[in-house]
PDB file of N, CA and C in Angstrom:
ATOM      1  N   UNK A   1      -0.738   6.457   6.312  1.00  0.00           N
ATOM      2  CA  UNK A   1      -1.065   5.724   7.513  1.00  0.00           C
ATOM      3  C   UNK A   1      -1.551   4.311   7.191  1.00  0.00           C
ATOM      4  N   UNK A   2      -2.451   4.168   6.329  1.00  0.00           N
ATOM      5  CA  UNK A   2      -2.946   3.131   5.631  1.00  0.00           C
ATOM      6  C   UNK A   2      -1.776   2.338   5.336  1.00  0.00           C
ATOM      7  N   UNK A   3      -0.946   2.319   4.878  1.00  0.00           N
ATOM      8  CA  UNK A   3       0.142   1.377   4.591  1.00  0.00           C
ATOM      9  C   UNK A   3       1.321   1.104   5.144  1.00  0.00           C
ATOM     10  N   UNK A   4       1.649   1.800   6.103  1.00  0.00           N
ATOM     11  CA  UNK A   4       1.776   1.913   7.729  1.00  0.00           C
ATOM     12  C   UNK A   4       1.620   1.036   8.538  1.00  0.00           C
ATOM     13  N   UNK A   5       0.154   0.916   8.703  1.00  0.00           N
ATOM     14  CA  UNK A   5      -0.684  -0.427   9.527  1.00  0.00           C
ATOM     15  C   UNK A   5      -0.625  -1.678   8.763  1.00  0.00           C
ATOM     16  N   UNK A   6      -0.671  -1.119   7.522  1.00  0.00           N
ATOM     17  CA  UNK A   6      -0.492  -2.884   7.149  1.00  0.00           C
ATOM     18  C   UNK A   6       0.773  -3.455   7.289  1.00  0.00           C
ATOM     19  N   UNK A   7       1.629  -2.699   6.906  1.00  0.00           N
ATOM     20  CA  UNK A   7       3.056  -3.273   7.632  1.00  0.00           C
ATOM     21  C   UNK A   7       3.522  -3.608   8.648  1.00  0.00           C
ATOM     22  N   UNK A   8       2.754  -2.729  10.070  1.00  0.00           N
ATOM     23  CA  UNK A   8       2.839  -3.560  11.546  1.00  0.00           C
ATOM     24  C   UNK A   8       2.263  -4.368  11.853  1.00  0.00           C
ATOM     25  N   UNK A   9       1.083  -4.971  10.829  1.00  0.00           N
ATOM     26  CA  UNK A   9       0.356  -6.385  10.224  1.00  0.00           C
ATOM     27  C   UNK A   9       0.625  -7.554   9.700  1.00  0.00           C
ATOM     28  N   UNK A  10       2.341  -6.956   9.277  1.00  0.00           N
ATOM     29  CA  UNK A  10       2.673  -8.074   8.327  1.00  0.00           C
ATOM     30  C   UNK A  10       1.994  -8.392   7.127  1.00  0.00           C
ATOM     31  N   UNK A  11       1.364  -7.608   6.812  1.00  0.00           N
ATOM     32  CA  UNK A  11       0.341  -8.133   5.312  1.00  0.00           C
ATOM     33  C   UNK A  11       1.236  -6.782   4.113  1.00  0.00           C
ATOM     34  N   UNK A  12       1.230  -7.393   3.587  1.00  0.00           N
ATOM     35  CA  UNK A  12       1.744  -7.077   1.889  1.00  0.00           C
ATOM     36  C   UNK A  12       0.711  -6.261   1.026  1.00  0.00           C
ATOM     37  N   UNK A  13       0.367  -5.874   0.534  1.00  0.00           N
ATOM     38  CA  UNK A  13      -0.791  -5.245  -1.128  1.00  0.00           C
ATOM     39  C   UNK A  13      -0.866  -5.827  -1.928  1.00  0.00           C
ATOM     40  N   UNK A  14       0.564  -5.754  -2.493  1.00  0.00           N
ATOM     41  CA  UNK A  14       1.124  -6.808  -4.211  1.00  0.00           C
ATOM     42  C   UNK A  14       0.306  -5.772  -5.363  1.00  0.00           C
ATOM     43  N   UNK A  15      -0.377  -4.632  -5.032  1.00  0.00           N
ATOM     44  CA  UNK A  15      -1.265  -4.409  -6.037  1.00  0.00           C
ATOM     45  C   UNK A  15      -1.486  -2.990  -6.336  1.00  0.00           C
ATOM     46  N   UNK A  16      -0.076  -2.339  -5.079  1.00  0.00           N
ATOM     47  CA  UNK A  16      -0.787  -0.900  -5.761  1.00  0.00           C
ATOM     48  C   UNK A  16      -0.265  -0.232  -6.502  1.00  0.00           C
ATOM     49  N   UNK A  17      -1.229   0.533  -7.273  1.00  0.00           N
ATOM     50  CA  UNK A  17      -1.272   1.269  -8.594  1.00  0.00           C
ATOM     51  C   UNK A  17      -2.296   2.270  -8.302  1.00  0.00           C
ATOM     52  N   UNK A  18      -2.155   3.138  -9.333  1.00  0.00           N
ATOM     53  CA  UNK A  18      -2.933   4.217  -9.817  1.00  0.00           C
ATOM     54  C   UNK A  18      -4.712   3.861  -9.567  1.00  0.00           C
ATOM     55  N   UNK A  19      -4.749   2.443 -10.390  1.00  0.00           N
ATOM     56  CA  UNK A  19      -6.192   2.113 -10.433  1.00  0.00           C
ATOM     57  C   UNK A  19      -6.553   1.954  -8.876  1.00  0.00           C
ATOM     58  N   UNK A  20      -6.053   1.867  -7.799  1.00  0.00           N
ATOM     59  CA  UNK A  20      -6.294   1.345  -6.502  1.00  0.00           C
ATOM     60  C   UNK A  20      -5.615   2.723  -5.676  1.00  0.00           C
ATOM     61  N   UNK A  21      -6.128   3.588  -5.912  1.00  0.00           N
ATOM     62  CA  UNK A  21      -5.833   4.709  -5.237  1.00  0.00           C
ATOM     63  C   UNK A  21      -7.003   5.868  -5.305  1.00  0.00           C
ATOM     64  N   UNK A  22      -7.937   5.927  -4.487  1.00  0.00           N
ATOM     65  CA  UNK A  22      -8.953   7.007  -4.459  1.00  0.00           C
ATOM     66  C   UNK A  22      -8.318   8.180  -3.955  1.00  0.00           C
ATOM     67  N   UNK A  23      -8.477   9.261  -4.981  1.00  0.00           N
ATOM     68  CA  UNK A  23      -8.484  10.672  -4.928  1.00  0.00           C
ATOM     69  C   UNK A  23      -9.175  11.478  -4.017  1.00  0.00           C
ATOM     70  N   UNK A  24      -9.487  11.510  -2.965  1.00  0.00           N
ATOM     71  CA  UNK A  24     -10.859  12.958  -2.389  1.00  0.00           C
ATOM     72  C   UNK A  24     -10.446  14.412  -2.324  1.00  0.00           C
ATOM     73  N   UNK A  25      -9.194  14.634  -1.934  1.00  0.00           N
ATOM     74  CA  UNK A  25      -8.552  16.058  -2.139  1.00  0.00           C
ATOM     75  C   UNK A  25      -7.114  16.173  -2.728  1.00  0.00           C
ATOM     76  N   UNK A  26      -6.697  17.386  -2.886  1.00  0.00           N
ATOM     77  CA  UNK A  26      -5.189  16.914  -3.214  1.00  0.00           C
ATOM     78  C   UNK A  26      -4.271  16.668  -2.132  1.00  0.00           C
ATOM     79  N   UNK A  27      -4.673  16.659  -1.414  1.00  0.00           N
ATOM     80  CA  UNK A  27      -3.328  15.777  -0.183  1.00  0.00           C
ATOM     81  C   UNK A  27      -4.609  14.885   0.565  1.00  0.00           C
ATOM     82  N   UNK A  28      -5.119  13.962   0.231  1.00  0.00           N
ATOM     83  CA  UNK A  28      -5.926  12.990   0.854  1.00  0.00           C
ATOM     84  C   UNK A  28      -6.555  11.464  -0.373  1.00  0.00           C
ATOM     85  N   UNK A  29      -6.219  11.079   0.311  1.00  0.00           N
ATOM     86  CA  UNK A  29      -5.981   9.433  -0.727  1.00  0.00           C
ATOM     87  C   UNK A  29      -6.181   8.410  -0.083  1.00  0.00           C
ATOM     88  N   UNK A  30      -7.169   7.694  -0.617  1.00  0.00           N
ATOM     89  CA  UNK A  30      -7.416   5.996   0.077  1.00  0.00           C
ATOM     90  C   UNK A  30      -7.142   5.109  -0.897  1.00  0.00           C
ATOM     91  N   UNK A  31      -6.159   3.634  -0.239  1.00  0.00           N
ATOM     92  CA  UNK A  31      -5.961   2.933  -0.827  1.00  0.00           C
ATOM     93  C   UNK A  31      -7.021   1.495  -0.777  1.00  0.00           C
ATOM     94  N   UNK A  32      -7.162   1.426  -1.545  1.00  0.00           N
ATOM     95  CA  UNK A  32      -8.105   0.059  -1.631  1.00  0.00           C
ATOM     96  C   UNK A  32      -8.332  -1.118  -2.565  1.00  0.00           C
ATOM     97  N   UNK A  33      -8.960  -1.980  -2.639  1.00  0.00           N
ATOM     98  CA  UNK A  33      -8.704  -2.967  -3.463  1.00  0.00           C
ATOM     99  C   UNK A  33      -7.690  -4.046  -2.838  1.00  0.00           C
ATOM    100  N   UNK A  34      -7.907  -4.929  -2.017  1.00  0.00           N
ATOM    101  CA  UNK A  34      -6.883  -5.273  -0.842  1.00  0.00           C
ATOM    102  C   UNK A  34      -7.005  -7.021  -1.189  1.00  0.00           C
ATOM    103  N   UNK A  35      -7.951  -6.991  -2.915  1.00  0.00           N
ATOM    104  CA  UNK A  35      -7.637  -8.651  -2.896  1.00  0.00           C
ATOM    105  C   UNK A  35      -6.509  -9.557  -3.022  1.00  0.00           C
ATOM    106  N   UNK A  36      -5.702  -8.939  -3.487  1.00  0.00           N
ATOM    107  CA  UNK A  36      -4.529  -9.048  -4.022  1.00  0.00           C
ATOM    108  C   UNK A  36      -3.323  -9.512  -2.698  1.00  0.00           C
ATOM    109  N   UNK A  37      -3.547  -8.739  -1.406  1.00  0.00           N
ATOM    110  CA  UNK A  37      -2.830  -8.751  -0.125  1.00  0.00           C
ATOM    111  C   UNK A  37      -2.662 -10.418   0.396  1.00  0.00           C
ATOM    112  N   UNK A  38      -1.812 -10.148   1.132  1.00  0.00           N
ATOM    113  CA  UNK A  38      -0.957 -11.367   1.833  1.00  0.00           C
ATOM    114  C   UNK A  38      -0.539 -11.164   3.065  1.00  0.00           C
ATOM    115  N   UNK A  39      -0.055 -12.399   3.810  1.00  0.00           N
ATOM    116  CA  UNK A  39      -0.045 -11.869   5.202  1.00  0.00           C
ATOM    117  C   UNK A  39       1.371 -12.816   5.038  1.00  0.00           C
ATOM    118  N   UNK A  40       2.287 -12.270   5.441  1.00  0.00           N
ATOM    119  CA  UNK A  40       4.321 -12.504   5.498  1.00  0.00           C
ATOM    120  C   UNK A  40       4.165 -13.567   6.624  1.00  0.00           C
ATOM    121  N   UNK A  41       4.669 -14.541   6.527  1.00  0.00           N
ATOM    122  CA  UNK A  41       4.989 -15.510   7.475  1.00  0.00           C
ATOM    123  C   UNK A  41       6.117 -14.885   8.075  1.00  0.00           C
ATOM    124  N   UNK A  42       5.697 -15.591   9.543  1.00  0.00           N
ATOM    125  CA  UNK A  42       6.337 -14.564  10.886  1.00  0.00           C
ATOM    126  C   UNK A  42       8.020 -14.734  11.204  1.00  0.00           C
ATOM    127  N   UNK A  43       8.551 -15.586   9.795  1.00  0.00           N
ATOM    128  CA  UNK A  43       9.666 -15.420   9.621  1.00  0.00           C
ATOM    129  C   UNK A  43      10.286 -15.085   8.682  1.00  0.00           C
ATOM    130  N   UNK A  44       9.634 -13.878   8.396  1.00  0.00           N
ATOM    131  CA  UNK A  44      10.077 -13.119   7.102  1.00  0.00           C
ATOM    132  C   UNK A  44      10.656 -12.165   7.494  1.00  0.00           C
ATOM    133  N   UNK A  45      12.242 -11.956   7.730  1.00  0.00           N
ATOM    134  CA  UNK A  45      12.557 -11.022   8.016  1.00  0.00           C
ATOM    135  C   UNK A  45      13.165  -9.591   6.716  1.00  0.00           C
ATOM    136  N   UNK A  46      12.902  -9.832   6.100  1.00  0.00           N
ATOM    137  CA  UNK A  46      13.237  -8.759   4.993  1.00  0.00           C
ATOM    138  C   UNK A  46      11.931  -7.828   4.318  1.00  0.00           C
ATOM    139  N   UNK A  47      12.155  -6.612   4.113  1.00  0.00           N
ATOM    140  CA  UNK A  47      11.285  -6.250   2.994  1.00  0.00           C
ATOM    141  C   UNK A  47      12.072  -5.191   2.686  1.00  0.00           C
ATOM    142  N   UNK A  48      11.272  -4.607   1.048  1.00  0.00           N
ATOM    143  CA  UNK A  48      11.750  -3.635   0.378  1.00  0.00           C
ATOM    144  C   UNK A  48      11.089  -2.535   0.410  1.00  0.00           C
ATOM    145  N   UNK A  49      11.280  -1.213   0.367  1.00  0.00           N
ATOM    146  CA  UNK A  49      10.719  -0.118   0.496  1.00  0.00           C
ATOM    147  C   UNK A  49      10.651   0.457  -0.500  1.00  0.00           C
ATOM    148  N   UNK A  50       9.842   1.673  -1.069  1.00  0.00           N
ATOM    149  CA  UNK A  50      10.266   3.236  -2.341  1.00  0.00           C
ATOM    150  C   UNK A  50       9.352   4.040  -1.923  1.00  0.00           C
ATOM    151  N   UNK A  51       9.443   4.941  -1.921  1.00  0.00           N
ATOM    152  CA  UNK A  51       8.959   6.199  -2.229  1.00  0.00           C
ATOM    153  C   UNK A  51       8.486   6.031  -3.692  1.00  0.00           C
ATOM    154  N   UNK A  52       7.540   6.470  -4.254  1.00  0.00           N
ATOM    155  CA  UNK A  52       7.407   7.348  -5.979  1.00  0.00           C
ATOM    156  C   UNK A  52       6.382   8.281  -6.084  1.00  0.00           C
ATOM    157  N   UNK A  53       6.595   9.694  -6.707  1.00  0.00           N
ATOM    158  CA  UNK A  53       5.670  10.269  -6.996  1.00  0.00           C
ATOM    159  C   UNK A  53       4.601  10.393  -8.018  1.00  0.00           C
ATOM    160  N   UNK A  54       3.824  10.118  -8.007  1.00  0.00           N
ATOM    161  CA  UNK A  54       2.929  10.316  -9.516  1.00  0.00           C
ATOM    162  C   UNK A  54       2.485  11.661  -9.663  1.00  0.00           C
ATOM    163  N   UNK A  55       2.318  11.878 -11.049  1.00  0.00           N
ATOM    164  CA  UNK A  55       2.025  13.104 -11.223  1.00  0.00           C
ATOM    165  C   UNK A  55       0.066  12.813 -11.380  1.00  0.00           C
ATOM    166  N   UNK A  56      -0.620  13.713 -10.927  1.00  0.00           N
ATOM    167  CA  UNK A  56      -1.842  13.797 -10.822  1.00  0.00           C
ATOM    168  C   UNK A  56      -2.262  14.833 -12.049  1.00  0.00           C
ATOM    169  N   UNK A  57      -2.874  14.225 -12.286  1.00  0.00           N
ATOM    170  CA  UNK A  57      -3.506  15.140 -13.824  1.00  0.00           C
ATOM    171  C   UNK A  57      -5.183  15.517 -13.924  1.00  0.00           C
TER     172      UNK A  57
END
């Protein structure tokens, strides 16, 4: 959901990783660390998407 909203925001991350991902359960995760973010000028019509899974250890 979190990254969700930032996309109907127009703002970017640029930054996430492993280190910027809080754990609380195994299906519950906050992303944070949001210095890195940007906000897409309102004529940016493109972006790129992925899916990836990490393995949790």
């Amino acid at each position: 959901m979190g990254m969700e909203f930032l996309e109907s925001k127009k703002i970017i991350h640029r930054d996430v990783s492993a280190r910027n991902v809080l754990l609380f359960t195994e299906s519950f995760a906050k992303i944070f660390d949001f210095g890195d973010s940007k906000e897409l000028p309102p004529d940016d019509d493109y972006y790129e998407a992925s899916i990836v899974l990490l393995v949790v250890q």
